[in-house]
Protein backbone atom coordinates (compact mmCIF):
# COMPACT_ATOMS: atom_id res chain seq x y z
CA UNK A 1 -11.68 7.17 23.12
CA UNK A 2 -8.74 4.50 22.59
CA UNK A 3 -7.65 1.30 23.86
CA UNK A 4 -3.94 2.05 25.09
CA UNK A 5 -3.64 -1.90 24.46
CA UNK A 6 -2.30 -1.37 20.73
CA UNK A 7 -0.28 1.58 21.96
CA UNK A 8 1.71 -0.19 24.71
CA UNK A 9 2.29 -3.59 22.37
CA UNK A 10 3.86 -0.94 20.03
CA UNK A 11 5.58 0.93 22.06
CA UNK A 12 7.41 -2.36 24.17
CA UNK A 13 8.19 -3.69 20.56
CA UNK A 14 9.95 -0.63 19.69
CA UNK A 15 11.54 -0.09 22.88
CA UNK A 16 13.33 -3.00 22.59
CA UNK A 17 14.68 -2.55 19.21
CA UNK A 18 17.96 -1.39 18.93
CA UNK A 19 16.50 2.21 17.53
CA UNK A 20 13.63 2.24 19.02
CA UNK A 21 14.43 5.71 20.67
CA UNK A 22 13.85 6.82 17.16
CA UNK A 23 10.36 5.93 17.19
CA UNK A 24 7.91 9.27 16.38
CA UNK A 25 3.88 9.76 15.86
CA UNK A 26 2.19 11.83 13.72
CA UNK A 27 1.18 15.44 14.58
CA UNK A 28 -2.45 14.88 13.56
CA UNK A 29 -4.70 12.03 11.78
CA UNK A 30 -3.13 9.86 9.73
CA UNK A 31 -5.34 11.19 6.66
CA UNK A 32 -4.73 14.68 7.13
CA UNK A 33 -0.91 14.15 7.79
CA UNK A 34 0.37 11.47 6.14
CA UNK A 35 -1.88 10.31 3.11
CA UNK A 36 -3.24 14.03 1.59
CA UNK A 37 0.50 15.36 1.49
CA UNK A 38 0.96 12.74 -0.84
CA UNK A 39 -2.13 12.80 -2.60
CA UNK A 40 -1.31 16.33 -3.43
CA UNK A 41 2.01 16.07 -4.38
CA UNK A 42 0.70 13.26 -6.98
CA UNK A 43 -2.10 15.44 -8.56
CA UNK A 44 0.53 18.49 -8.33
CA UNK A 45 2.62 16.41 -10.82
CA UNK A 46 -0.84 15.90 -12.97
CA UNK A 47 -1.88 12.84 -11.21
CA UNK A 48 -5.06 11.90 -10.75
CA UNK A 49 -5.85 10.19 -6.74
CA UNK A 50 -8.69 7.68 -7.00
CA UNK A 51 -10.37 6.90 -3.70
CA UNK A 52 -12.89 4.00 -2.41
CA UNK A 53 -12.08 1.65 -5.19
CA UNK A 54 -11.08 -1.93 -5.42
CA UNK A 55 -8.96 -3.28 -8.37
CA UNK A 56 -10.20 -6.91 -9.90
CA UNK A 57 -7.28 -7.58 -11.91
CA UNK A 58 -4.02 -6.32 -13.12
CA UNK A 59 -3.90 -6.49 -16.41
CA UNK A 60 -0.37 -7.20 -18.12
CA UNK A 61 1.03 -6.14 -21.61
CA UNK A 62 2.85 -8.76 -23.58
CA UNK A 63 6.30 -7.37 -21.83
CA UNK A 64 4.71 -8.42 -18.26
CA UNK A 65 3.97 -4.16 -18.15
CA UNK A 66 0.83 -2.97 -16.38
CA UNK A 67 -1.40 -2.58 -19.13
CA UNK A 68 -4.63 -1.40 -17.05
CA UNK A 69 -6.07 -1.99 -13.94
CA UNK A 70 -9.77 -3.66 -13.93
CA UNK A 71 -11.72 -2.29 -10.72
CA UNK A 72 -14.60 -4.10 -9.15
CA UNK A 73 -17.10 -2.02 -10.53
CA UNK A 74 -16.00 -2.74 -14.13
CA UNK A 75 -13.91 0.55 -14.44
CA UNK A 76 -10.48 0.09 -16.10
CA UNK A 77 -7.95 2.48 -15.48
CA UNK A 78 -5.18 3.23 -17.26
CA UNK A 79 -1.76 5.91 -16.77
CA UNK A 80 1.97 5.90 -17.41
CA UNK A 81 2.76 5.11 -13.63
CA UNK A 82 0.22 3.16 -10.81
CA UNK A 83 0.64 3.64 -7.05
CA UNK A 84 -1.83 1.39 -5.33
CA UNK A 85 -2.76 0.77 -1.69
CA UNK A 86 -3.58 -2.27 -0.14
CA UNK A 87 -3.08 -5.23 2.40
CA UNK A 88 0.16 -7.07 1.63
CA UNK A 89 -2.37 -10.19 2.41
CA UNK A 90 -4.36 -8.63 -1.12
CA UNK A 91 -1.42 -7.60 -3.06
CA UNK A 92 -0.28 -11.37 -2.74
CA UNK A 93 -3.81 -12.34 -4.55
CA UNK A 94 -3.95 -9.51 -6.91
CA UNK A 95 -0.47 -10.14 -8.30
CA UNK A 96 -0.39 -11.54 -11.44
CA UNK A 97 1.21 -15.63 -12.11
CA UNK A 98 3.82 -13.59 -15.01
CA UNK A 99 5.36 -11.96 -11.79
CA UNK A 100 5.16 -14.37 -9.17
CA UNK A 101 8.23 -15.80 -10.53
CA UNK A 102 10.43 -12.40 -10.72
CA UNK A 103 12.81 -12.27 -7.75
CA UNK A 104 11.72 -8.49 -6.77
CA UNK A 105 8.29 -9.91 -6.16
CA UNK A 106 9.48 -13.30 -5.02
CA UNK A 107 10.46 -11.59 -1.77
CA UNK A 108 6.76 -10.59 -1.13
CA UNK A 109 6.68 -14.07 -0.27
CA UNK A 110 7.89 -13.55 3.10
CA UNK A 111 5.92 -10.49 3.93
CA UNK A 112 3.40 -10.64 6.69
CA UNK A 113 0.55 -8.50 6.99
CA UNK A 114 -0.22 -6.36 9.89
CA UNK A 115 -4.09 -6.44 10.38
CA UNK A 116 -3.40 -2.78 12.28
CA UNK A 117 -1.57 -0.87 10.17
């Protein structure tokens, strides 16, 4: 069962953009559609998808490059090339002072999250 409430906000929103005709769902569950597609492609590449964790910390090299990242549990993780999920509201805490001043992540500033999505 599902509220329609969600589904009607969205759908007025998008209606009323100017391409909201555009607008499309998924043809399953988001998991099964949307997020293992691209956890396969990533481990088809030699990627390795790590599930259920929360990172700490990003750890920076002296260049301001990722050096690791510390999870909750202690774990550090390390690779040529992070993808990371999250909240926008917890990528704003987890990102570290060195970038808060570069303009790419400046912008982040003005991002909102969406407690939905």
């Amino acid at each position: 069962e599902l509220s329609m409430q969600c589904i009607l906000i969205a759908l007025n929103r998008f209606l009323q953009e100017k391409h909201g005709s555009k607008m499309a769902f998924l043809d399953g569950n988001p998991p099964e559609r949307l997020c293992k597609p691209i956890a396969d492609h990533i481990e088809s590449l030699g990627g390795q998808v790590i599930l259920n964790s929360r990172i700490q910390k990003i750890e920076l090299n002296a260049d301001k490059s990722v050096k690791h990242f510390v999870l909750t549990n202690g774990n550090i993780i390390t690779g040529d090339a992070y993808v990371f999920a999250t909240p926008v509201d917890i990528l704003k805490l987890l990102l570290p002072e060195d970038w808060k001043e570069i303009s790419y992540f400046k912008k982040m500033e003005k991002l909102v999250g969406v407690p939905v999505i």
